[in-house]
PDB file of N, CA and C in Angstrom:
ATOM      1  N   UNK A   1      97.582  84.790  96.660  1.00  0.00           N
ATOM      2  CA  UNK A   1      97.616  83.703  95.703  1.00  0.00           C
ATOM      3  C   UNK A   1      96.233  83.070  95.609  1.00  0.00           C
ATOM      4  N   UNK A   2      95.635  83.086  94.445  1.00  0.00           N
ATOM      5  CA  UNK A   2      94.316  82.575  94.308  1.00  0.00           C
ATOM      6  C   UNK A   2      94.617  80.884  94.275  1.00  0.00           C
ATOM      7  N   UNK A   3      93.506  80.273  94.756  1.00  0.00           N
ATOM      8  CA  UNK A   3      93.723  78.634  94.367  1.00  0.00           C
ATOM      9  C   UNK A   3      92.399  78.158  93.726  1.00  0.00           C
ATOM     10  N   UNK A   4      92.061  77.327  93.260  1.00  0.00           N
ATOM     11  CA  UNK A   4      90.964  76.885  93.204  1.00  0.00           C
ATOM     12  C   UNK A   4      89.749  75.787  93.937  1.00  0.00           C
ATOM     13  N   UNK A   5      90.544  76.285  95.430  1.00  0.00           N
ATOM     14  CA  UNK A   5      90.022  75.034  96.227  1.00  0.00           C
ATOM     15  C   UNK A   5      89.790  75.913  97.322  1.00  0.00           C
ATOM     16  N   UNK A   6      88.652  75.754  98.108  1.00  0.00           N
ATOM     17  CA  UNK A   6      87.963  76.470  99.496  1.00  0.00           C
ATOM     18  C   UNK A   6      88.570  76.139 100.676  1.00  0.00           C
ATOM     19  N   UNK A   7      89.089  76.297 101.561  1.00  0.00           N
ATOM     20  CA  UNK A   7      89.293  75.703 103.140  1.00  0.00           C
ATOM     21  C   UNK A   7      88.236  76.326 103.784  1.00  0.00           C
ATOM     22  N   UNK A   8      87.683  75.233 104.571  1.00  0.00           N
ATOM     23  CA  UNK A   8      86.596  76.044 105.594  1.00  0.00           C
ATOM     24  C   UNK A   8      87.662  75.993 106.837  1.00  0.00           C
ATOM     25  N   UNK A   9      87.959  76.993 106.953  1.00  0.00           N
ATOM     26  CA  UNK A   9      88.988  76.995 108.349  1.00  0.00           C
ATOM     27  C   UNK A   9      88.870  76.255 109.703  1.00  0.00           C
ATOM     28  N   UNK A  10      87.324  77.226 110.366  1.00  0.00           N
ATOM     29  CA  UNK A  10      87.275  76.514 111.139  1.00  0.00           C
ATOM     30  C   UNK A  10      86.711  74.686 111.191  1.00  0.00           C
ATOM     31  N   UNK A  11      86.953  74.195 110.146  1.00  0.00           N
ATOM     32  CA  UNK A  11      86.470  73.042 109.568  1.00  0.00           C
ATOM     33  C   UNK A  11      87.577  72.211 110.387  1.00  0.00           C
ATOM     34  N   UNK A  12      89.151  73.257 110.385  1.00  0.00           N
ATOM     35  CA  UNK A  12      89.983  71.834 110.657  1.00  0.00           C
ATOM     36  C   UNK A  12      90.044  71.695 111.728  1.00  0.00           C
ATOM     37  N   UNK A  13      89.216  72.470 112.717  1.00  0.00           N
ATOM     38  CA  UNK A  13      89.806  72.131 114.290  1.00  0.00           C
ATOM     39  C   UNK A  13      89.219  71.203 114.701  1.00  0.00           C
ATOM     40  N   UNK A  14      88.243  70.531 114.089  1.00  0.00           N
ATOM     41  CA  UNK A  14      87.084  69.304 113.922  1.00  0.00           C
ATOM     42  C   UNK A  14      87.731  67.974 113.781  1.00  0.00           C
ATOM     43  N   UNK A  15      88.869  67.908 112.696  1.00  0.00           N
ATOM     44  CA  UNK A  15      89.248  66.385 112.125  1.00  0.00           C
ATOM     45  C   UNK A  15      89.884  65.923 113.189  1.00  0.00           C
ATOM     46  N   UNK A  16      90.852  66.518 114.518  1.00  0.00           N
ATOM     47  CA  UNK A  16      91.608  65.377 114.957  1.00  0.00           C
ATOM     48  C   UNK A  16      90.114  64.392 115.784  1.00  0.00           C
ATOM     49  N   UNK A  17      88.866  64.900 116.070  1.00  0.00           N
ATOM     50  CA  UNK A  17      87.618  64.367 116.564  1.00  0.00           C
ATOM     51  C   UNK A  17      87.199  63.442 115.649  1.00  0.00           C
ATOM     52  N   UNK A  18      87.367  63.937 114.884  1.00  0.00           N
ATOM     53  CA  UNK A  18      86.585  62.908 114.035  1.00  0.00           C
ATOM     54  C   UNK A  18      85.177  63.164 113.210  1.00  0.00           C
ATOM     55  N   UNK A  19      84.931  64.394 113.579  1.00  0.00           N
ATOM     56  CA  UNK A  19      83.617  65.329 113.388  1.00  0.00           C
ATOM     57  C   UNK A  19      83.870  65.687 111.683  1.00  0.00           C
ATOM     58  N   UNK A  20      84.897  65.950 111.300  1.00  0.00           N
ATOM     59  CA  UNK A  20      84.993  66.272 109.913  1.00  0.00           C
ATOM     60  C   UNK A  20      86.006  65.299 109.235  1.00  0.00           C
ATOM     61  N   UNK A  21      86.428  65.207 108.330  1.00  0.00           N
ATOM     62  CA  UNK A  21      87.551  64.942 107.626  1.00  0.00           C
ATOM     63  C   UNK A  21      88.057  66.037 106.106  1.00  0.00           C
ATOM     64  N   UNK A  22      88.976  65.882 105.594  1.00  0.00           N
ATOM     65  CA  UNK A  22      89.613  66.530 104.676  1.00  0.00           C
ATOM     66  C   UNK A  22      88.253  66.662 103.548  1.00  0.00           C
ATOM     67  N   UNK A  23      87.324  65.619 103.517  1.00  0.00           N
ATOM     68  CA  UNK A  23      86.727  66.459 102.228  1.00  0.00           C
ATOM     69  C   UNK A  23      85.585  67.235 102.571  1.00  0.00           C
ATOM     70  N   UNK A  24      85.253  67.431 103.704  1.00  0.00           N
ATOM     71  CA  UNK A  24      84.635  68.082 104.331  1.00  0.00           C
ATOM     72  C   UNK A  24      85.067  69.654 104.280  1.00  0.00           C
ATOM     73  N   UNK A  25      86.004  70.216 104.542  1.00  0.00           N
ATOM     74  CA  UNK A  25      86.327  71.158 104.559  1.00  0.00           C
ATOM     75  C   UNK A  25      87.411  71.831 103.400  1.00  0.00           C
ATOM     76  N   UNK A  26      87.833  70.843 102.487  1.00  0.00           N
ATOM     77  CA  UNK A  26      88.528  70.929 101.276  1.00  0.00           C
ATOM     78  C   UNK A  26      87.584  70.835  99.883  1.00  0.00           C
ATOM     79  N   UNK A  27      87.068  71.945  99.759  1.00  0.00           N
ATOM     80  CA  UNK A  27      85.813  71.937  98.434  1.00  0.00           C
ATOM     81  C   UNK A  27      86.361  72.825  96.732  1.00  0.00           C
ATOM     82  N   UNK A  28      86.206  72.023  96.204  1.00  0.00           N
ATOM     83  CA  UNK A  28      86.148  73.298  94.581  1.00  0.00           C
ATOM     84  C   UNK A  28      85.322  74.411  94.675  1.00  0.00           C
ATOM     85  N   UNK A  29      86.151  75.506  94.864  1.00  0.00           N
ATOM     86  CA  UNK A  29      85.527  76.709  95.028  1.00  0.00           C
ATOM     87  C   UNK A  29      84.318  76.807  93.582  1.00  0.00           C
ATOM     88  N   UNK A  30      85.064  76.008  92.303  1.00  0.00           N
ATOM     89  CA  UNK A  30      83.074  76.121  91.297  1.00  0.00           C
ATOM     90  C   UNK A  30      82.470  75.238  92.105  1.00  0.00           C
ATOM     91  N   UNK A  31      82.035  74.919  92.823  1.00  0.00           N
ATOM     92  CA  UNK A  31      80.767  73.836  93.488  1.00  0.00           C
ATOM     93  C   UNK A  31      80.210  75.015  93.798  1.00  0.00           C
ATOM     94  N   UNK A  32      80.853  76.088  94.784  1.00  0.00           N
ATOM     95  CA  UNK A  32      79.742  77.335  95.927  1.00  0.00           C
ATOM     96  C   UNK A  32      79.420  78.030  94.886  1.00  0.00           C
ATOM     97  N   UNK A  33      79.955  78.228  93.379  1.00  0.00           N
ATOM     98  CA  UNK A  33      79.552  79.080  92.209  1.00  0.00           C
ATOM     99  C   UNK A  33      78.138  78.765  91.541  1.00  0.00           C
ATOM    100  N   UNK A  34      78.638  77.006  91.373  1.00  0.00           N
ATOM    101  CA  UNK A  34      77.392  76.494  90.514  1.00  0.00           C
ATOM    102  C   UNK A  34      76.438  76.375  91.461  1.00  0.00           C
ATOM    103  N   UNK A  35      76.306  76.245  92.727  1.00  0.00           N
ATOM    104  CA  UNK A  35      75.291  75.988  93.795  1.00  0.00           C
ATOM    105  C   UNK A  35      74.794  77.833  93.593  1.00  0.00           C
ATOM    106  N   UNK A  36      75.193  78.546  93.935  1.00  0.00           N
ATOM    107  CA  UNK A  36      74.624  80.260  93.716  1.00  0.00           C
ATOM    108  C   UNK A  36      73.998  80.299  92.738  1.00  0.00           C
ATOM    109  N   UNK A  37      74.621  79.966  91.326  1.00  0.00           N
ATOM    110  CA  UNK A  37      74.040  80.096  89.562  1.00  0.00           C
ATOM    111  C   UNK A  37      73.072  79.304  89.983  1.00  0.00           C
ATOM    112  N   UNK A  38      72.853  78.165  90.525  1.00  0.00           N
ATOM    113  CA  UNK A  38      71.613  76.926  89.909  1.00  0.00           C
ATOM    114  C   UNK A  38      70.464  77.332  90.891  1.00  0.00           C
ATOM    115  N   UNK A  39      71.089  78.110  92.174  1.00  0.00           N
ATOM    116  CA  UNK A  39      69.459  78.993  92.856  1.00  0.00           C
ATOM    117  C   UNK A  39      69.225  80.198  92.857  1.00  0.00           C
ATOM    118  N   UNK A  40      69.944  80.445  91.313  1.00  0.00           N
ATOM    119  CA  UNK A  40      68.881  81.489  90.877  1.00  0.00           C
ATOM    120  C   UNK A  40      70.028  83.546  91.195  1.00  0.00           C
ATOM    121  N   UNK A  41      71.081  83.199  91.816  1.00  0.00           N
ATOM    122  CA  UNK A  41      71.900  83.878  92.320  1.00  0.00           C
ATOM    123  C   UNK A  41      72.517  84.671  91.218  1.00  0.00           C
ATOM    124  N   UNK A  42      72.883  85.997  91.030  1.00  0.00           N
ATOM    125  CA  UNK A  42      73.563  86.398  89.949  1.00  0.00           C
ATOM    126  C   UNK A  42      74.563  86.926  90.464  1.00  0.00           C
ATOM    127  N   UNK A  43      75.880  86.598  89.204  1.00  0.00           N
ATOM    128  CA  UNK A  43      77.038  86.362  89.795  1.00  0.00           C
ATOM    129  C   UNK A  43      77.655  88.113  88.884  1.00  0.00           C
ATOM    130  N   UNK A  44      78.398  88.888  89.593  1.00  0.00           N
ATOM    131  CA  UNK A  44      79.288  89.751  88.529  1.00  0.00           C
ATOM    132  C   UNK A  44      79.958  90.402  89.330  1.00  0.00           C
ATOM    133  N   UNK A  45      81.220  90.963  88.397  1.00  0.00           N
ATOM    134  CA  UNK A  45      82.456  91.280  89.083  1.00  0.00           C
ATOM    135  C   UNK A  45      82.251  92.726  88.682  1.00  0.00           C
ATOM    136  N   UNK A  46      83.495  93.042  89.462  1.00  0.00           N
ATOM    137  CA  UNK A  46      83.654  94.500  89.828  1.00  0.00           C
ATOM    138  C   UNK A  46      84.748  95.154  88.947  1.00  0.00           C
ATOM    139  N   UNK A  47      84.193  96.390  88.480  1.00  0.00           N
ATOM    140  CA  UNK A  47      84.621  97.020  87.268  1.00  0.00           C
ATOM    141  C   UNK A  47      86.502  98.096  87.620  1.00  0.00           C
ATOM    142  N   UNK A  48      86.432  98.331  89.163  1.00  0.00           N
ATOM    143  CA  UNK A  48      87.594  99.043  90.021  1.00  0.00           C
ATOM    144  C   UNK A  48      88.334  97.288  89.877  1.00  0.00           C
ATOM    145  N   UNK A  49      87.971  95.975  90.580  1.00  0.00           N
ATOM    146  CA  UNK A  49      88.753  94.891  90.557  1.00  0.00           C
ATOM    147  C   UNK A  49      89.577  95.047  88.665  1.00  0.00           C
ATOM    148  N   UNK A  50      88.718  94.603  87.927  1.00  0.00           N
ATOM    149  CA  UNK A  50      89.141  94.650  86.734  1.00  0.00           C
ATOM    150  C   UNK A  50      90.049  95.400  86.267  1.00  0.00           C
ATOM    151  N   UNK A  51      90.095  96.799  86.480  1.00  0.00           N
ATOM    152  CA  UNK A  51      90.735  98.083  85.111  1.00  0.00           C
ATOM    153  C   UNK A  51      91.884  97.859  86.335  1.00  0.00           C
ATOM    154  N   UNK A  52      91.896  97.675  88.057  1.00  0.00           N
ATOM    155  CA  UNK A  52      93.336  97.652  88.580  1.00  0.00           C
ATOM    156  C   UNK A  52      94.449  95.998  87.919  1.00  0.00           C
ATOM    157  N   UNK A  53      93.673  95.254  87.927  1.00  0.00           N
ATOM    158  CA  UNK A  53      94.590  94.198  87.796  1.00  0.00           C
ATOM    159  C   UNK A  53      94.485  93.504  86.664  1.00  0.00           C
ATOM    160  N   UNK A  54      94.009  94.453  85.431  1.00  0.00           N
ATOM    161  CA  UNK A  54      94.012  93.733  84.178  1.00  0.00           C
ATOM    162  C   UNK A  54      94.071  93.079  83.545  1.00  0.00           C
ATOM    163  N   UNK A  55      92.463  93.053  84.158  1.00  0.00           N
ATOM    164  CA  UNK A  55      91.861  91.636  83.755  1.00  0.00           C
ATOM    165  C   UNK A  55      90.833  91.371  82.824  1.00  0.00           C
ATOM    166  N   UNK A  56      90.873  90.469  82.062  1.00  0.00           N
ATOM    167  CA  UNK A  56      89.184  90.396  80.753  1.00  0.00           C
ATOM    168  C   UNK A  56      88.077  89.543  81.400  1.00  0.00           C
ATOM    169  N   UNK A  57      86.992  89.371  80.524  1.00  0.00           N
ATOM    170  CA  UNK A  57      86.108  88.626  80.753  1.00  0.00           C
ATOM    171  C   UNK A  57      86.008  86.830  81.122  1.00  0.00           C
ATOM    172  N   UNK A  58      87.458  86.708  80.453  1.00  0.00           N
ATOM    173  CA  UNK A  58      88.017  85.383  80.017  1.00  0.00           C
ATOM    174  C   UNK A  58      88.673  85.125  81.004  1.00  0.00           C
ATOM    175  N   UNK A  59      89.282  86.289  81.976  1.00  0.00           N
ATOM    176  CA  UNK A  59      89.905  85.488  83.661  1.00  0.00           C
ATOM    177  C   UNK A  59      89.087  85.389  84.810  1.00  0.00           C
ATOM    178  N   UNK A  60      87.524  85.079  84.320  1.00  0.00           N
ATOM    179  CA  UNK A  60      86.427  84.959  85.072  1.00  0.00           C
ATOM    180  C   UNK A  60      85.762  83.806  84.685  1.00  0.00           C
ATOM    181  N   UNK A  61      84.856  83.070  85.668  1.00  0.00           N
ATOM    182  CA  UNK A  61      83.731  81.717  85.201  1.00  0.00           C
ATOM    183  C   UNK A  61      83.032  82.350  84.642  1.00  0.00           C
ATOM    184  N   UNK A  62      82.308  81.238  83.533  1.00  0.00           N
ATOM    185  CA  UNK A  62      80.745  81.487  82.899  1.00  0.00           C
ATOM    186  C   UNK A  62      79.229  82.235  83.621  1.00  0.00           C
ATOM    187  N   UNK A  63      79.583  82.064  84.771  1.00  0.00           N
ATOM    188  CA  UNK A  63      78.469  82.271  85.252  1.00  0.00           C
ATOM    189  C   UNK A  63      78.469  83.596  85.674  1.00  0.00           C
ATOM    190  N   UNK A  64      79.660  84.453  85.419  1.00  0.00           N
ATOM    191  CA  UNK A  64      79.245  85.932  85.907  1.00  0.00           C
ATOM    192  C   UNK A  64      79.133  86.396  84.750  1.00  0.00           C
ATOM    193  N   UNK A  65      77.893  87.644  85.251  1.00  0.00           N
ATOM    194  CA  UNK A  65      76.822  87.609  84.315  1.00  0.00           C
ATOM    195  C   UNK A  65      77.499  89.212  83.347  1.00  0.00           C
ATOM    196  N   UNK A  66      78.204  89.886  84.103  1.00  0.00           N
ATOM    197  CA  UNK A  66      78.875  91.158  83.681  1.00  0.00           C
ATOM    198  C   UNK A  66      79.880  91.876  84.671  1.00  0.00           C
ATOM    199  N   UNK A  67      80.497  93.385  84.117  1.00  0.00           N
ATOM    200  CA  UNK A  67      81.257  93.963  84.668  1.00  0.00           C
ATOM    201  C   UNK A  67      80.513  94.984  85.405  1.00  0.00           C
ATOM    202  N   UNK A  68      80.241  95.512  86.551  1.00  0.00           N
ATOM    203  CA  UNK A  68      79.429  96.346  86.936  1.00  0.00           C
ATOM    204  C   UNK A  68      80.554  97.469  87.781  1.00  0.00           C
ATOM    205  N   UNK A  69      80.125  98.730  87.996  1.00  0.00           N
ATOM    206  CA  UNK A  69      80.972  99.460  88.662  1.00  0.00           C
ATOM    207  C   UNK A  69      79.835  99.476  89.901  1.00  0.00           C
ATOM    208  N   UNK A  70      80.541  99.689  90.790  1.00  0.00           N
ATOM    209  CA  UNK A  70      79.957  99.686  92.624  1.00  0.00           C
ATOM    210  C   UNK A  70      78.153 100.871  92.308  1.00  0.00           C
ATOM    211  N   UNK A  71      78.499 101.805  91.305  1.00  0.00           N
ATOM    212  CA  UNK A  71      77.150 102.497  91.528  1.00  0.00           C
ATOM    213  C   UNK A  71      76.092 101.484  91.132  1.00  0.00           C
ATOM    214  N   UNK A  72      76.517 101.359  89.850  1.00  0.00           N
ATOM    215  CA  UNK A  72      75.625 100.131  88.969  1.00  0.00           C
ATOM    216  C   UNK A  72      75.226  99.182  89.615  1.00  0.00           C
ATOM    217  N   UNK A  73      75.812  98.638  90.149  1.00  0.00           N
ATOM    218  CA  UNK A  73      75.893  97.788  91.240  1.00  0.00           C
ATOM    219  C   UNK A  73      74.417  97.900  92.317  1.00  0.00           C
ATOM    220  N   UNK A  74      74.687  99.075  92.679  1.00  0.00           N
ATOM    221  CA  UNK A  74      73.907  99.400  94.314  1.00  0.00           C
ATOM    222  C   UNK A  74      72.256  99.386  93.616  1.00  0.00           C
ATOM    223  N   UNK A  75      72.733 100.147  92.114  1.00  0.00           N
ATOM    224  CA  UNK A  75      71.461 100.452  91.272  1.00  0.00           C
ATOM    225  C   UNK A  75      70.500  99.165  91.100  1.00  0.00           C
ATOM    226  N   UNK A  76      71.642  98.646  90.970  1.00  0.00           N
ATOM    227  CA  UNK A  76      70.871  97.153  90.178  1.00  0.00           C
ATOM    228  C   UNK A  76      70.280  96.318  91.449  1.00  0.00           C
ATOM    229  N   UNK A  77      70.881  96.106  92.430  1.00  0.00           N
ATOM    230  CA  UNK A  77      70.567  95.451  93.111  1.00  0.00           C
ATOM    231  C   UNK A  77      69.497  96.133  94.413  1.00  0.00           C
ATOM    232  N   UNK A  78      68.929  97.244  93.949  1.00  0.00           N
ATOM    233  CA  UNK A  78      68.654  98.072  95.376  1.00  0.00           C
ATOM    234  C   UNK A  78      67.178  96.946  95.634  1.00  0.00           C
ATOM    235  N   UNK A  79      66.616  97.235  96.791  1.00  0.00           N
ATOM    236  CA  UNK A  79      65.884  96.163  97.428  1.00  0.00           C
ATOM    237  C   UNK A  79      65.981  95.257  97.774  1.00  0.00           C
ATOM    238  N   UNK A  80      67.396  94.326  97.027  1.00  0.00           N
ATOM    239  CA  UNK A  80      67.559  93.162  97.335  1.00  0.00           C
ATOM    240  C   UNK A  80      68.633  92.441  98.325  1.00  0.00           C
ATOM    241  N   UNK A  81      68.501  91.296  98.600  1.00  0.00           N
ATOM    242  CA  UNK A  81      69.526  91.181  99.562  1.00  0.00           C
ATOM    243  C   UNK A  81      70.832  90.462  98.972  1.00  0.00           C
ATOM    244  N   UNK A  82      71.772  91.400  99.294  1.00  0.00           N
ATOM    245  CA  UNK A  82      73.117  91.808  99.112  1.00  0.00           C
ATOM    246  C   UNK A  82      73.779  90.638  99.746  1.00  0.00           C
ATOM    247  N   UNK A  83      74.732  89.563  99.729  1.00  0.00           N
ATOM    248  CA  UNK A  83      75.501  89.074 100.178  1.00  0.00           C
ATOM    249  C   UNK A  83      77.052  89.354 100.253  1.00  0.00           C
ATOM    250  N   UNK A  84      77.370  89.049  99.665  1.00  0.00           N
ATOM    251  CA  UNK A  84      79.115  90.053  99.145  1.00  0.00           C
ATOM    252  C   UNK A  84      79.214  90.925  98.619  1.00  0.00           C
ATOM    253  N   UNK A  85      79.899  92.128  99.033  1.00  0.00           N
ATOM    254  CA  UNK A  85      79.980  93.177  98.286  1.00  0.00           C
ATOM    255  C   UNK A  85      81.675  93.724  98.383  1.00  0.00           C
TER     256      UNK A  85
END
């Protein structure tokens, strides 16, 4: 089940201390999107995700930039550093 909200997990073993609280570890998953887009990060989905669970361009945020398949992918990005794949 997708949500639109982040848990940092180990975030909650923190609150009964006092070290965190709920908004600390309860974030809008677009905040970590627009924080990636605004330094410069390019965002795009995967072309096997898509054609299995049929999906368009329109059940994705603005900020991904296209549909790439895993070769395209490796192509496009070779040299650089890879975070999620």
């Amino acid at each position: 089940m997708s949500t639109k909200t982040h848990y940092y997990q180990p975030g909650f073993l923190f609150i009964p201390f006092g070290t965190y609280d709920e908004s600390d570890v309860c974030k809008p998953k677009t905040k970590f999107i627009e924080m990636i887009h605004n330094a410069g990060g390019q965002l795009y989905t995967c072309k096997a995700t898509v054609d299995m669970f049929h999906l368009t361009e329109d059940d994705f945020c603005d900020e991904a930039e296209k549909v790439l398949t895993v070769g395209q992918f490796y192509e496009l990005s070779a040299g650089a550093e890879i975070i999620f794949t």
